[in-house]
PDB file of N, CA and C in Angstrom:
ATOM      1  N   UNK A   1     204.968 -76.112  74.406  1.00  0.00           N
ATOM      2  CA  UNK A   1     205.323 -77.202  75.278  1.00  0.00           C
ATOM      3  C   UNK A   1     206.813 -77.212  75.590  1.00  0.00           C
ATOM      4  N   UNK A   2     207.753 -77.038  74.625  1.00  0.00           N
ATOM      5  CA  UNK A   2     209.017 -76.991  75.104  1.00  0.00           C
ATOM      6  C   UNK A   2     209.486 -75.446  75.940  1.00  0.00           C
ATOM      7  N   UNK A   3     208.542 -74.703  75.991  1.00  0.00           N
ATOM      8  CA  UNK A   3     209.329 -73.733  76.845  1.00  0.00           C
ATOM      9  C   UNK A   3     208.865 -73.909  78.127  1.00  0.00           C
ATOM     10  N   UNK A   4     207.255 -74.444  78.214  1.00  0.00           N
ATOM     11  CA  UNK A   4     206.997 -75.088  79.385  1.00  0.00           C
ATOM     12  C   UNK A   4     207.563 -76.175  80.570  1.00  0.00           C
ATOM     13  N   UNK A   5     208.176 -76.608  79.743  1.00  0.00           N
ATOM     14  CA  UNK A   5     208.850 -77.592  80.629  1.00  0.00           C
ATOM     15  C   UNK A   5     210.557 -77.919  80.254  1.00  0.00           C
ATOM     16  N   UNK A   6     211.040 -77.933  81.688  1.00  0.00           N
ATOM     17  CA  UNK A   6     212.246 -77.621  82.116  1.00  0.00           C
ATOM     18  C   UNK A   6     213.265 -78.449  81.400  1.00  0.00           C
ATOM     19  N   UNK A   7     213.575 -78.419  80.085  1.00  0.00           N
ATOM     20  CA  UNK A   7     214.466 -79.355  78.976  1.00  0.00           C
ATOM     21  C   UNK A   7     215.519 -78.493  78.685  1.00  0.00           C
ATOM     22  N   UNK A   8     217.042 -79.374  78.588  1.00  0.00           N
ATOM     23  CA  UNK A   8     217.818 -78.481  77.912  1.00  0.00           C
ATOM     24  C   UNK A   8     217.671 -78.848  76.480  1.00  0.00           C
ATOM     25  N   UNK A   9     217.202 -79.697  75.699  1.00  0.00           N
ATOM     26  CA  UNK A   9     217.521 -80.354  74.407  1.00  0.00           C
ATOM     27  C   UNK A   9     215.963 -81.202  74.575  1.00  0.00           C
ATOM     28  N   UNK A  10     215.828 -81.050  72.835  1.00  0.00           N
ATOM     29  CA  UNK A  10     214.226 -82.009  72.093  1.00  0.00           C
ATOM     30  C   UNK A  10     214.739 -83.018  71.457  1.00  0.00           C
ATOM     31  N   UNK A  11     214.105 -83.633  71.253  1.00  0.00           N
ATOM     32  CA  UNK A  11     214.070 -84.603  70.504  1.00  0.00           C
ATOM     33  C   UNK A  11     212.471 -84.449  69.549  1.00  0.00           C
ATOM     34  N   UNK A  12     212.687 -84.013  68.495  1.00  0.00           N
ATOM     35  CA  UNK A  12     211.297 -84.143  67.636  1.00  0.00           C
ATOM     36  C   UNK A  12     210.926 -85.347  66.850  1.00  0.00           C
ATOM     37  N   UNK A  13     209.956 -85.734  67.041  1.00  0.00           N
ATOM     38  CA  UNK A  13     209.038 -86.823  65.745  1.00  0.00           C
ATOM     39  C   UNK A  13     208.240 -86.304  65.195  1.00  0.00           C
ATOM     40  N   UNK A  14     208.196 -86.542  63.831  1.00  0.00           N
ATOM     41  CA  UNK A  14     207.045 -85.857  63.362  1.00  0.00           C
ATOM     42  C   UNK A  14     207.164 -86.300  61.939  1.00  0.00           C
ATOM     43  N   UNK A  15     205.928 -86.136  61.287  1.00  0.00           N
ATOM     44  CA  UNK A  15     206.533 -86.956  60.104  1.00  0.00           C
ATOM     45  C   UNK A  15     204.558 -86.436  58.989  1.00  0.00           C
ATOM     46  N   UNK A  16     204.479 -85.133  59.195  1.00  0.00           N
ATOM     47  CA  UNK A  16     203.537 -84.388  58.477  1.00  0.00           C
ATOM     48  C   UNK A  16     204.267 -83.306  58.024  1.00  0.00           C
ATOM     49  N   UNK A  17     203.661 -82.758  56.439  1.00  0.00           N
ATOM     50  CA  UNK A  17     204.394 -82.046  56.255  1.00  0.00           C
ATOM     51  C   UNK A  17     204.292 -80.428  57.062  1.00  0.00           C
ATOM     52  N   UNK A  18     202.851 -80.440  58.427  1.00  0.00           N
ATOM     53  CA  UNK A  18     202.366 -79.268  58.558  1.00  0.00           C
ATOM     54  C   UNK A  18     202.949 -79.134  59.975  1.00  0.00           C
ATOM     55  N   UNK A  19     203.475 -80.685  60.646  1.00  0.00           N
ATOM     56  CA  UNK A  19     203.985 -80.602  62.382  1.00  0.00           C
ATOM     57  C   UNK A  19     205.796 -80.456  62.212  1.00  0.00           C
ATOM     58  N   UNK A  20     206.514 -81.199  61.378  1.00  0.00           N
ATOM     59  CA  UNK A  20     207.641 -80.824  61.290  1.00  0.00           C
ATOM     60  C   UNK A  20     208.044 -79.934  61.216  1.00  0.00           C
ATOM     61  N   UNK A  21     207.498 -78.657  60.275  1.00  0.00           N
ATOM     62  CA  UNK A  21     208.433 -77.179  60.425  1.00  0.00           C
ATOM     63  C   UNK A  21     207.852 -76.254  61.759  1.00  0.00           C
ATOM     64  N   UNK A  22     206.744 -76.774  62.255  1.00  0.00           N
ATOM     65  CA  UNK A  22     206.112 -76.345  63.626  1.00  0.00           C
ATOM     66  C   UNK A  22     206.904 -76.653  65.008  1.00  0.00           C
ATOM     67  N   UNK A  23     207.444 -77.651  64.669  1.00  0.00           N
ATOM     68  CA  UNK A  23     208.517 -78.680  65.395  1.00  0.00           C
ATOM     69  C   UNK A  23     209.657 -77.440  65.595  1.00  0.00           C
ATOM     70  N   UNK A  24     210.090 -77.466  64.576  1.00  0.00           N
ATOM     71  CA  UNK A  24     211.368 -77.152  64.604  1.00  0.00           C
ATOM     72  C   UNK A  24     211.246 -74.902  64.869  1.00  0.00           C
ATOM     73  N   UNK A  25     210.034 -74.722  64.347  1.00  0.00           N
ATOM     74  CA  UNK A  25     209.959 -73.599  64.328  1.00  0.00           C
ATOM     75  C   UNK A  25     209.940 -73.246  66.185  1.00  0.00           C
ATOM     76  N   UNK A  26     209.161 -74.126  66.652  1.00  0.00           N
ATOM     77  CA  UNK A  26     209.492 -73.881  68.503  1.00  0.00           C
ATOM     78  C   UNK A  26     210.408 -74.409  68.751  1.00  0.00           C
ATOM     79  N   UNK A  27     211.375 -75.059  68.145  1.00  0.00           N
ATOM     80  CA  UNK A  27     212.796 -75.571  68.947  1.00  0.00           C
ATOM     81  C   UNK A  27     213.281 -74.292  68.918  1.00  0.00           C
ATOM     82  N   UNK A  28     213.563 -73.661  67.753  1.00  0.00           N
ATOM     83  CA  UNK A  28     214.479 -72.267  67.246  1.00  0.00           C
ATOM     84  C   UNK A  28     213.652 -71.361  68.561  1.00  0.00           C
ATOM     85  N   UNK A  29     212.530 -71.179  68.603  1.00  0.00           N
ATOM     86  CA  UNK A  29     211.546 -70.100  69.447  1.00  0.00           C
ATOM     87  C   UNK A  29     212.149 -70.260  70.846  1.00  0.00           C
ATOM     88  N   UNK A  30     212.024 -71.454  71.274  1.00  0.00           N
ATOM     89  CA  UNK A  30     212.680 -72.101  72.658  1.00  0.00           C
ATOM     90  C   UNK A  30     214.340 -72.106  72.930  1.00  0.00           C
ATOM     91  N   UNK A  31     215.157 -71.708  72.193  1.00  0.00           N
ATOM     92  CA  UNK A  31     216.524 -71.850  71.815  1.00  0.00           C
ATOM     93  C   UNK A  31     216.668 -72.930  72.568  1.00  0.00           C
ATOM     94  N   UNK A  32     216.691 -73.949  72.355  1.00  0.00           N
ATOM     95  CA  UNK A  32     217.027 -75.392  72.870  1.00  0.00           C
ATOM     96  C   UNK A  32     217.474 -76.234  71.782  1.00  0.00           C
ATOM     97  N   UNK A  33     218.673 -76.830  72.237  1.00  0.00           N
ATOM     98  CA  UNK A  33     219.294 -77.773  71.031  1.00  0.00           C
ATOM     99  C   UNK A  33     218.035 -79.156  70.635  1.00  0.00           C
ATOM    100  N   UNK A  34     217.736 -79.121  69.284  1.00  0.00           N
ATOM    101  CA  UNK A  34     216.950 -80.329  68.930  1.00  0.00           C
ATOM    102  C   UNK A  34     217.414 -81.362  67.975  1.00  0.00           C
ATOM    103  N   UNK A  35     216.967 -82.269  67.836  1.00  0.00           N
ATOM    104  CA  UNK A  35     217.135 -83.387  66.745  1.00  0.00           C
ATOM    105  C   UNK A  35     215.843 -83.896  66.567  1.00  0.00           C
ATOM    106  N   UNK A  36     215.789 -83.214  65.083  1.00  0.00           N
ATOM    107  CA  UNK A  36     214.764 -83.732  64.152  1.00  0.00           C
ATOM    108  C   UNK A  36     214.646 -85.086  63.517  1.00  0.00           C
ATOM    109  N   UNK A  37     213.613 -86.146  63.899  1.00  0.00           N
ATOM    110  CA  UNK A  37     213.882 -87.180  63.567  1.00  0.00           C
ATOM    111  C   UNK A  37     212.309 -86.926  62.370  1.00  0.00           C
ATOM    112  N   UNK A  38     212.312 -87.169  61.278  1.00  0.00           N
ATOM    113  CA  UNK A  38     211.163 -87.009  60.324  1.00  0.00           C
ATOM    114  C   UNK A  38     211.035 -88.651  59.577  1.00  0.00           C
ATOM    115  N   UNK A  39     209.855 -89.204  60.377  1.00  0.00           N
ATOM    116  CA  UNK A  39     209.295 -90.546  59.568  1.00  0.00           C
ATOM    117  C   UNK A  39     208.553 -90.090  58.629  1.00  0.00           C
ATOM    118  N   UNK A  40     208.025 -91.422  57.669  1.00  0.00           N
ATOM    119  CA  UNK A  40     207.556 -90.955  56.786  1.00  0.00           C
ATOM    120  C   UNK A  40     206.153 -91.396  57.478  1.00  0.00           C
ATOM    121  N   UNK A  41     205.139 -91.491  56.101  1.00  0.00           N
ATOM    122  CA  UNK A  41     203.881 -91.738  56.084  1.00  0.00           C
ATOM    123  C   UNK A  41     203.513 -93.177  56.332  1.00  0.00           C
ATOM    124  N   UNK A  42     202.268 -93.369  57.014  1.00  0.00           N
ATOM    125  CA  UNK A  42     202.327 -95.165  57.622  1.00  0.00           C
ATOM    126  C   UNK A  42     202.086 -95.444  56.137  1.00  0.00           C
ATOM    127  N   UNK A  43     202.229 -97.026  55.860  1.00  0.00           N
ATOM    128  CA  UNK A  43     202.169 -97.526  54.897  1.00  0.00           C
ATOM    129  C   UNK A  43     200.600 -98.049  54.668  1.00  0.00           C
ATOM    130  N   UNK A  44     200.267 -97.748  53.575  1.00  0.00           N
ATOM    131  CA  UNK A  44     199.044 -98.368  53.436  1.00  0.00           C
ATOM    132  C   UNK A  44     198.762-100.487  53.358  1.00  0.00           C
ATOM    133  N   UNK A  45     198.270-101.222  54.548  1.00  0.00           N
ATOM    134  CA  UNK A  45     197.652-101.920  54.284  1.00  0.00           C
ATOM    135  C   UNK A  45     196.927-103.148  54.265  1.00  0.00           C
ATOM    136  N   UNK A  46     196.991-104.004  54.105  1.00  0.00           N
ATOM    137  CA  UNK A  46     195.218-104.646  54.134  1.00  0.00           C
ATOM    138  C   UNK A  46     194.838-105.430  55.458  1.00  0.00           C
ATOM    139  N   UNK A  47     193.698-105.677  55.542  1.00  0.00           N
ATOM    140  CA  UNK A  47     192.691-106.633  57.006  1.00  0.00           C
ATOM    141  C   UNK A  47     191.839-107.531  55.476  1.00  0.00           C
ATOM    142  N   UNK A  48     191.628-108.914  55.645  1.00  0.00           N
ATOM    143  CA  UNK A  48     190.604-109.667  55.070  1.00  0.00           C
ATOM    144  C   UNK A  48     190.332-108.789  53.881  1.00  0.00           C
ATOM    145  N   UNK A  49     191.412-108.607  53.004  1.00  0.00           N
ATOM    146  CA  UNK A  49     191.181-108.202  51.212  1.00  0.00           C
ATOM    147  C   UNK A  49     190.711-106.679  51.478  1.00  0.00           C
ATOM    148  N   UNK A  50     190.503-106.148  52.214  1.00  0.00           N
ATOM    149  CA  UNK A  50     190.205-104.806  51.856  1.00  0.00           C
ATOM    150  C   UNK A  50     191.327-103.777  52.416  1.00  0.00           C
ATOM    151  N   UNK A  51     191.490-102.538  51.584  1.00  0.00           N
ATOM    152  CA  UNK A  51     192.678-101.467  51.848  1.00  0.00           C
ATOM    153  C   UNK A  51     192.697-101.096  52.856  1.00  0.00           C
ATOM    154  N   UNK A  52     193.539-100.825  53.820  1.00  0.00           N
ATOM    155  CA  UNK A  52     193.659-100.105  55.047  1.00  0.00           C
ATOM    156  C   UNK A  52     194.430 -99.071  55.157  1.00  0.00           C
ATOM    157  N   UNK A  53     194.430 -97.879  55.495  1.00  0.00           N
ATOM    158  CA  UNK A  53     195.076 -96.908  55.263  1.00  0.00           C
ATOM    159  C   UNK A  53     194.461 -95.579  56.386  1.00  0.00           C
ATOM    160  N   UNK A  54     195.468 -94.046  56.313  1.00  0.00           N
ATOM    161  CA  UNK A  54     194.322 -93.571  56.794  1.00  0.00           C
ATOM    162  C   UNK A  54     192.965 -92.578  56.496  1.00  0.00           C
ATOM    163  N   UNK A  55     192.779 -92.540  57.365  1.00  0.00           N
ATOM    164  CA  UNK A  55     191.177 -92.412  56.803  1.00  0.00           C
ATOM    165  C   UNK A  55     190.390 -93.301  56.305  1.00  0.00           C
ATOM    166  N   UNK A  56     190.658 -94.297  56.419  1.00  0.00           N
ATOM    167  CA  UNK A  56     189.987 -95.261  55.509  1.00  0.00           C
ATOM    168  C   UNK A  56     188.610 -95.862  56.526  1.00  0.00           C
ATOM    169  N   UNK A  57     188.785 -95.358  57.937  1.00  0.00           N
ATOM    170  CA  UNK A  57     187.538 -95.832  58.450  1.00  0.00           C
ATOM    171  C   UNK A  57     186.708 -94.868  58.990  1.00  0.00           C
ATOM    172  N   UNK A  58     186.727 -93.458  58.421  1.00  0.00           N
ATOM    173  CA  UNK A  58     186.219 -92.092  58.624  1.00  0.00           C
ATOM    174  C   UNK A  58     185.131 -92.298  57.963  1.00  0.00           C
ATOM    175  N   UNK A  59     184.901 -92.613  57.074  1.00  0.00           N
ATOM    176  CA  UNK A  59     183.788 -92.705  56.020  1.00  0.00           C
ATOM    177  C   UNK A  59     183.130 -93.260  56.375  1.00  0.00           C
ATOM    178  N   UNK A  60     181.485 -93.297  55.815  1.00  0.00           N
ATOM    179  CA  UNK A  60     180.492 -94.032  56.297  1.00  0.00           C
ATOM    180  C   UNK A  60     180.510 -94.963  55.163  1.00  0.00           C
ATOM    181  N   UNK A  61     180.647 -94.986  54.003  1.00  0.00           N
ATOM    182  CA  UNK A  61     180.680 -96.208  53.552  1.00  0.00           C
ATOM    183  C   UNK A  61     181.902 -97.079  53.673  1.00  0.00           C
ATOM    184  N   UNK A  62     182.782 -97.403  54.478  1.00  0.00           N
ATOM    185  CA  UNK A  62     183.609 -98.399  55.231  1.00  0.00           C
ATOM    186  C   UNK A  62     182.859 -98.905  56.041  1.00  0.00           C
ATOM    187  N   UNK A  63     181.929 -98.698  56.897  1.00  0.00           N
ATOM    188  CA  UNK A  63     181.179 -99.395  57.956  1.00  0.00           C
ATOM    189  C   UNK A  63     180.638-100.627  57.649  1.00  0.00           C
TER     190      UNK A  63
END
């Protein structure tokens, strides 16, 4: 995506440990100046007493 389209400079978000070095591995690929911004993980939590998190409504017993 960044060599696709006409950018001098990225701006990355990312905040997995498997998209951040992917991130940055096509900034370097693209030679385009970037800034890595790395959030963390959403926070787990609750609706009406029960955990919320993710995955937490993938399962069939959450339904």
């Amino acid at each position: 995506m960044i060599r696709g389209q006409p950018m001098d400079a990225v701006v990355l978000v990312g905040g997995c440990d498997k998209t951040v070095p992917a991130q940055l591995m096509a900034a370097a690929s693209a030679n385009v100046p970037a800034i890595s911004a790395v959030v963390g993980p959403m926070r787990t939590g609750s609706w009406r007493g029960e955990c919320l998190g993710a995955c937490t409504g993938a399962s069939p017993t959450h339904a």
